[in-house]
Protein backbone atom coordinates (compact mmCIF):
# COMPACT_ATOMS: atom_id res chain seq x y z
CA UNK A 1 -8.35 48.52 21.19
CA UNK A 2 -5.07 46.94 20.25
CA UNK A 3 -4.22 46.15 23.88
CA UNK A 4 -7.63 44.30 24.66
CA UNK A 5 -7.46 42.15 21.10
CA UNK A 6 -3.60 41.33 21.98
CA UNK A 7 -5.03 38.13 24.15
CA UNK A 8 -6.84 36.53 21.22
CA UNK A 9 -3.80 37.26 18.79
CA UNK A 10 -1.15 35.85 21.03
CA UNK A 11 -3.28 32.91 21.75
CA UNK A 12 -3.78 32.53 17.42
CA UNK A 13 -0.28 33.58 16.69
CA UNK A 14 1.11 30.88 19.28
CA UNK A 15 -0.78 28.16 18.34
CA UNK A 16 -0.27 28.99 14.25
CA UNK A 17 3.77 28.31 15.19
CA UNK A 18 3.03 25.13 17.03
CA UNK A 19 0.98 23.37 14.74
CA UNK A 20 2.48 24.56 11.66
CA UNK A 21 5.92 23.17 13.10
CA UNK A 22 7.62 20.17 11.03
CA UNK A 23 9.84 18.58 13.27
CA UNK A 24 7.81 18.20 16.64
CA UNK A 25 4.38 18.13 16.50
CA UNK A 26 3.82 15.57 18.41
CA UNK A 27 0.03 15.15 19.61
CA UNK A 28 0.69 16.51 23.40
CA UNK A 29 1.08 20.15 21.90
CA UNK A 30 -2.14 20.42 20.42
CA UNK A 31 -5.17 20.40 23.26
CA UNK A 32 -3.01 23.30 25.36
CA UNK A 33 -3.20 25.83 22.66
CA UNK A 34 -6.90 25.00 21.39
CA UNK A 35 -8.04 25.35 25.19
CA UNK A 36 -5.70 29.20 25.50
CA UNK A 37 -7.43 30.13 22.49
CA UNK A 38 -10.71 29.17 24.04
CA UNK A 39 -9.96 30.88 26.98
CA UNK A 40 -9.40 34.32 25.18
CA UNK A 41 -12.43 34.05 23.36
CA UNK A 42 -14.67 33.65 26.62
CA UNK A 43 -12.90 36.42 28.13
CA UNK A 44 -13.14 38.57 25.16
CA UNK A 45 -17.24 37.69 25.36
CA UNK A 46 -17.43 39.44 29.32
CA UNK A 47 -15.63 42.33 28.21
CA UNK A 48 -16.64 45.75 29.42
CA UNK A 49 -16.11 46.83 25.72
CA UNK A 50 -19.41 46.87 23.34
CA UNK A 51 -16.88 45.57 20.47
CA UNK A 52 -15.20 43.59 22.04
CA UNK A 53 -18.13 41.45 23.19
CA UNK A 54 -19.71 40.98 20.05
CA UNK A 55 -16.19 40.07 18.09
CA UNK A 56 -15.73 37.14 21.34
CA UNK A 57 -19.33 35.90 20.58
CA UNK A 58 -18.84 36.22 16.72
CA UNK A 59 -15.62 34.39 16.72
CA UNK A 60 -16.76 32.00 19.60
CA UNK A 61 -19.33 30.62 17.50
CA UNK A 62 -16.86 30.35 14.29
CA UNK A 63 -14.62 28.30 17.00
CA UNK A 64 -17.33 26.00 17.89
CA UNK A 65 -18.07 24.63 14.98
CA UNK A 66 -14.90 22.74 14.78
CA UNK A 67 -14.07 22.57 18.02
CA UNK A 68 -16.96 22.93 20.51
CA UNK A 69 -16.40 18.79 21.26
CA UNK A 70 -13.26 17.90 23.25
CA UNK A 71 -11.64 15.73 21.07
CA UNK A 72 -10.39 12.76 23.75
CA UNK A 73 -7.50 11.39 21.91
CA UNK A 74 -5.56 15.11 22.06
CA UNK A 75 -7.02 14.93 25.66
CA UNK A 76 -5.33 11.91 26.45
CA UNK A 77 -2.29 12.50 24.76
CA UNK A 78 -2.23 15.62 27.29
CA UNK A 79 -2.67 13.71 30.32
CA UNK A 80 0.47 11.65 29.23
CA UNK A 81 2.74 14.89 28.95
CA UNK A 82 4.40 14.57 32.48
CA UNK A 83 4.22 18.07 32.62
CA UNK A 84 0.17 18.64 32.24
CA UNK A 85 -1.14 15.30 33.46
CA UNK A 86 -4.57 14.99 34.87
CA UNK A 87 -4.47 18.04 36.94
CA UNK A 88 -4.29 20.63 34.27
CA UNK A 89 -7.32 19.17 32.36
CA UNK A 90 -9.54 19.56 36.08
CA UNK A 91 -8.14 23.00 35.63
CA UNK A 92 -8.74 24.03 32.45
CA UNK A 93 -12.38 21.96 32.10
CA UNK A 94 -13.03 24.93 34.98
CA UNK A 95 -12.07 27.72 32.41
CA UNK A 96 -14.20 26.57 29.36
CA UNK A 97 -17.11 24.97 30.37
CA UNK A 98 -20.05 26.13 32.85
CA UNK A 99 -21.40 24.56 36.29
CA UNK A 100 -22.28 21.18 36.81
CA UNK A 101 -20.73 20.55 32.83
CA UNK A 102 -17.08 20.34 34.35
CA UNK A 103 -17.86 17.48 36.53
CA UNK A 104 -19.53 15.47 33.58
CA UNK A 105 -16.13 16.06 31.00
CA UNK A 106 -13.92 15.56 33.52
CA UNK A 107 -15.50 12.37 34.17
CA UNK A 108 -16.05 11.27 30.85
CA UNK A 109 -11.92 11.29 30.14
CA UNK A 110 -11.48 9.45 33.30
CA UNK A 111 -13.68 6.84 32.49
CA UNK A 112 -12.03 6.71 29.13
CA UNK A 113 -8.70 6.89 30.93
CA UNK A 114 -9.09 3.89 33.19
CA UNK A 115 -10.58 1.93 29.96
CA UNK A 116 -7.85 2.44 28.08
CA UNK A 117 -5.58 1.80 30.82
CA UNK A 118 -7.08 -1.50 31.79
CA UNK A 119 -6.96 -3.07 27.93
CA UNK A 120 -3.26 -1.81 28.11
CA UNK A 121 -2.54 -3.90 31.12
CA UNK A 122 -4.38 -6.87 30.41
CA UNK A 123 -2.30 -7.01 27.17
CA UNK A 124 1.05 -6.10 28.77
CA UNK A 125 -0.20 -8.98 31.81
CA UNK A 126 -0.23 -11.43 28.60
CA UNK A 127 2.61 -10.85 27.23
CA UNK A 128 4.64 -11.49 30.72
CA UNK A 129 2.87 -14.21 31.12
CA UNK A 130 3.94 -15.41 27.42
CA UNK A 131 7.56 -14.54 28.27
CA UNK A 132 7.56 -16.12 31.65
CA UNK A 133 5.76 -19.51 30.26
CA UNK A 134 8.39 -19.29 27.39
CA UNK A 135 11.61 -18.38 29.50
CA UNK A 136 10.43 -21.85 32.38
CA UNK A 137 10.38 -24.17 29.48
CA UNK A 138 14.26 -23.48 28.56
CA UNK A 139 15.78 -23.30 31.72
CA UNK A 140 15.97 -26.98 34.06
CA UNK A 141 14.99 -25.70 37.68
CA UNK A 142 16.16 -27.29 40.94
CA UNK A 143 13.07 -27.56 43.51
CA UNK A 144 14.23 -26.29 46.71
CA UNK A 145 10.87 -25.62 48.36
CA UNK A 146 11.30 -28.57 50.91
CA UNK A 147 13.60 -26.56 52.90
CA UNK A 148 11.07 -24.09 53.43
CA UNK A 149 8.54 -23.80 56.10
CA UNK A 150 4.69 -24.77 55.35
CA UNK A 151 3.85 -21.43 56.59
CA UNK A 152 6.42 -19.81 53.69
CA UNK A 153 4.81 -22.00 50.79
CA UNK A 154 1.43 -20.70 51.90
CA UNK A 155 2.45 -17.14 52.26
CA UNK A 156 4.16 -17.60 48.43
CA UNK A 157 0.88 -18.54 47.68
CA UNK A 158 -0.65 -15.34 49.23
CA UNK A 159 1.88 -12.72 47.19
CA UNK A 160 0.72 -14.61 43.82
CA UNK A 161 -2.68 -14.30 44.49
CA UNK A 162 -2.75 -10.87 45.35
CA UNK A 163 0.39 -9.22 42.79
CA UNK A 164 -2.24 -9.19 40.04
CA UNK A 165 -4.01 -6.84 42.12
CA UNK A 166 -1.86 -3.84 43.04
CA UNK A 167 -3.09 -1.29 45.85
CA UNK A 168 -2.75 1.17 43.77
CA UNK A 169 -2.59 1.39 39.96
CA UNK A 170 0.03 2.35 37.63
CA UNK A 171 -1.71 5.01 35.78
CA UNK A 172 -2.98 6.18 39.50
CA UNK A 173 0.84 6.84 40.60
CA UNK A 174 1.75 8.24 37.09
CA UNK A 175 -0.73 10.80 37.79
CA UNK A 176 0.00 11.15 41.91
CA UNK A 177 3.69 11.83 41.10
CA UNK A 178 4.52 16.38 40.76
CA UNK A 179 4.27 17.22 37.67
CA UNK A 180 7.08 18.26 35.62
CA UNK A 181 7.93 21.91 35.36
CA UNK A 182 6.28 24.04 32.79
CA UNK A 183 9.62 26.35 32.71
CA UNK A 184 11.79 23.32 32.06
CA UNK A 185 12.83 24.82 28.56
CA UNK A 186 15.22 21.83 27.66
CA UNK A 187 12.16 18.68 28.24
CA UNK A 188 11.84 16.49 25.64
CA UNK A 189 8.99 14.63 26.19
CA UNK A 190 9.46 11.34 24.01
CA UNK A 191 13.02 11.45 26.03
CA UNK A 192 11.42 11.57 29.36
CA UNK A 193 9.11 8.57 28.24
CA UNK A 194 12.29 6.68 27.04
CA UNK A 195 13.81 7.08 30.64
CA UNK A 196 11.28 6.49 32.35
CA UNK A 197 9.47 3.46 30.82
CA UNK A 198 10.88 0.43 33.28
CA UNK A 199 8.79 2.67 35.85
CA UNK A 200 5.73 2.69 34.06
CA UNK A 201 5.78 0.08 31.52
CA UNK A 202 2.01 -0.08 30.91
CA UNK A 203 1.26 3.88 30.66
CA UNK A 204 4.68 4.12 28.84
CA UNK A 205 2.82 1.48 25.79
CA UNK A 206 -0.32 4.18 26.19
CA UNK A 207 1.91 7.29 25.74
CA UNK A 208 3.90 5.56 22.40
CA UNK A 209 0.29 5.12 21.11
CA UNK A 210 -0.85 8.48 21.58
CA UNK A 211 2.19 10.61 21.29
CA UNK A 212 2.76 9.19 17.89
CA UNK A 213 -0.16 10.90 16.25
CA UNK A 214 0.78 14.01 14.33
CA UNK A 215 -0.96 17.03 15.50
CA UNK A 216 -1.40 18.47 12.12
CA UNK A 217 -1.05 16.91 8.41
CA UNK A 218 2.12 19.43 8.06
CA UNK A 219 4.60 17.43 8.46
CA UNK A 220 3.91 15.28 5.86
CA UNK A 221 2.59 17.76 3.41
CA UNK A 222 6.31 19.62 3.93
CA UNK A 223 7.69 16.52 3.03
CA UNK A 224 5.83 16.27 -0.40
CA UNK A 225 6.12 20.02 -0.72
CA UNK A 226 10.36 19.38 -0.91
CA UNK A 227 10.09 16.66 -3.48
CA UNK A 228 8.31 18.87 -5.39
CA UNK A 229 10.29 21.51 -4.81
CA UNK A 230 13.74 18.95 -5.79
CA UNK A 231 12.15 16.92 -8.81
CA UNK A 232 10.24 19.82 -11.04
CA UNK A 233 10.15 19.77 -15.01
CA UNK A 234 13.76 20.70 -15.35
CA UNK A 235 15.27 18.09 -13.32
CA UNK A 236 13.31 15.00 -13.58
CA UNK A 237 15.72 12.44 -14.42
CA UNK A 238 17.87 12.92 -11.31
CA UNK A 239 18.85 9.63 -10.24
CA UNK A 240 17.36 8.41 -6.10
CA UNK A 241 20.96 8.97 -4.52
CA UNK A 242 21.22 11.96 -6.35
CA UNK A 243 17.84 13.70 -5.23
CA UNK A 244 17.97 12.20 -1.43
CA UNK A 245 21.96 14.51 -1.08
CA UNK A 246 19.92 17.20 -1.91
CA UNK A 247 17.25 16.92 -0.03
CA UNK A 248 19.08 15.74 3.26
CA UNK A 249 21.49 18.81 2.04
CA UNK A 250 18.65 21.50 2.10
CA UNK A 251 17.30 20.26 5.58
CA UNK A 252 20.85 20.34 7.07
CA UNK A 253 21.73 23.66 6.03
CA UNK A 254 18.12 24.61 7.24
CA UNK A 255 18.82 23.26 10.20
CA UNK A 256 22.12 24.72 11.00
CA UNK A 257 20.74 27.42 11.33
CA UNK A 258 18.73 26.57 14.83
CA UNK A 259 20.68 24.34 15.82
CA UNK A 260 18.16 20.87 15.37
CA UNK A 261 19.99 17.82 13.81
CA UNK A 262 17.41 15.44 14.86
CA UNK A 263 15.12 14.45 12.02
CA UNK A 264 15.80 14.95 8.50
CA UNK A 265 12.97 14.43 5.77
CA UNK A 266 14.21 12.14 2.89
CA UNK A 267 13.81 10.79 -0.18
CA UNK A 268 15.32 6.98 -0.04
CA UNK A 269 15.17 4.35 -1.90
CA UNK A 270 18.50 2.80 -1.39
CA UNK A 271 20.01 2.86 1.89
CA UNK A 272 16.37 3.06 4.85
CA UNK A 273 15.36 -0.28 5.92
CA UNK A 274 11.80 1.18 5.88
CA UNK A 275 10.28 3.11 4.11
CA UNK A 276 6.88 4.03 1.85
CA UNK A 277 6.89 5.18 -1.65
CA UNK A 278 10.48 6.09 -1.41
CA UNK A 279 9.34 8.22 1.78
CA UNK A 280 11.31 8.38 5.28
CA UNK A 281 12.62 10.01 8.37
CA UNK A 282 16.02 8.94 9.02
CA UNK A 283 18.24 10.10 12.30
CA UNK A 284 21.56 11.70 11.92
């Protein structure tokens, strides 16, 4: 019995330790381990075991009531995880939903896609064109198109007219490109973004928009749960400095442990240039 539940646990288990995660839980993690559990369930509901069934059909209807509607914004934020993309939502709309259904989800996010894609561009379009107008008006520009031939002017005229209008789309070769490797232990995905954001410019402005939203409310509720944990009845009259060393302490030690540096959770009133209710992430 153990051995034929162990699918639906590992699925629970793994996607417990994800979400419950404080320093990465960025929005791309979240759709993958919704659709594995999803995927346990139905297989738990064609099993050749009695129990078995009726715990999958049970626990499949507990799961739909939260999460029976894709939500599009975690579906999204998916497709702009380099190493998921388009391809593995095709795949796993296959594995959850029935017939002719795939076809209709998978072209309701890529309708949503291109929508979001196009408002994206128009803006980015704008502000080039801003920059551009901005940049001609300081700079005195020697004409030198006389020495051209007609026939050049006209075909200058031609690449204007038709740059606005790529072949093919940004998002399009975003999405053509291989994927990146699932196995790739050491990807950082906000990294690969950063690197790679004079290539895709537009789709890199989509990805900081998604990628930004928190999977789960832990993070913050951590954060509250260690200034609660610092300022309690006995020591309330610590002074700001005082109780952001030993918070910032706490999380180093903490992190010394796994070796993660990155982000530390701290109180700061003094020395963050931003920051809300005395509340910020700083780097060290």
């Amino acid at each position: 019995m153990f051995v034929a539940i162990e699918p639906i646990l590992a699925s629970l288990a793994k996607v417990t330790t994800a979400l419950s995660a404080s320093l990465y839980p960025t929005a791309n993690l979240f759709y993958p381990h919704i659709v594995d559990v999803k995927i346990a369930l139905r297989a738990a509901m064609v099993s050749n075991s009695l129990i078995m069934r009726n715990m999958g059909t049970a626990m499949m209807e507990k799961f739909n009531k939260y999460w029976e509607e894709k939500n599009n914004v975690m579906v999204i934020a998916t497709i702009l995880d380099p190493r998921y993309k388009m391809r593995y939502i095709e795949w796993c709309f296959g594995k959850i939903f029935d017939g002719g259904q795939v076809q209709i989800e998978i072209g309701e996010v890529r309708g949503e896609l291109d929508k979001l894609y196009a408002e994206f561009e128009l803006k980015h379009r704008e502000k080039k064109a801003a920059e551009t107008k901005s940049s001609g008006s300081s700079f005195v520009t020697i004409d030198r198109s006389c020495s051209l031939p007609s026939a050049s002017s006209e075909f200058q005229s031609y690449l204007s007219s038709t740059e606005a209008n790529p072949s093919k789309s940004e998002l399009l070769i975003y999405l053509d490109e291989t994927n990146v490797s699932l196995s790739d232990k050491e990807f950082d995905l906000l990294t690969w973004w950063k690197v790679n954001s004079h290539r895709f410019p537009v789709v890199s402005r989509m990805a900081k928009k998604f990628l930004t939203i928190p999977a789960t409310s832990v993070s913050s509720e951590s954060t509250f749960s260690t200034g609660g944990r610092t300022l309690d009845d006995f020591r309330s009259s610590l002074s700001p400095s005082m109780v952001e060393a030993l918070v910032c302490s706490s999380s180093w030690i903490r992190g010394a442990h796994d070796g993660s540096f990155t982000h530390v959770v701290c109180y700061s009133f003094t020395n963050c240039s931003s920051w809300s209710a005395g509340l910020c992430v700083i780097e060290v």
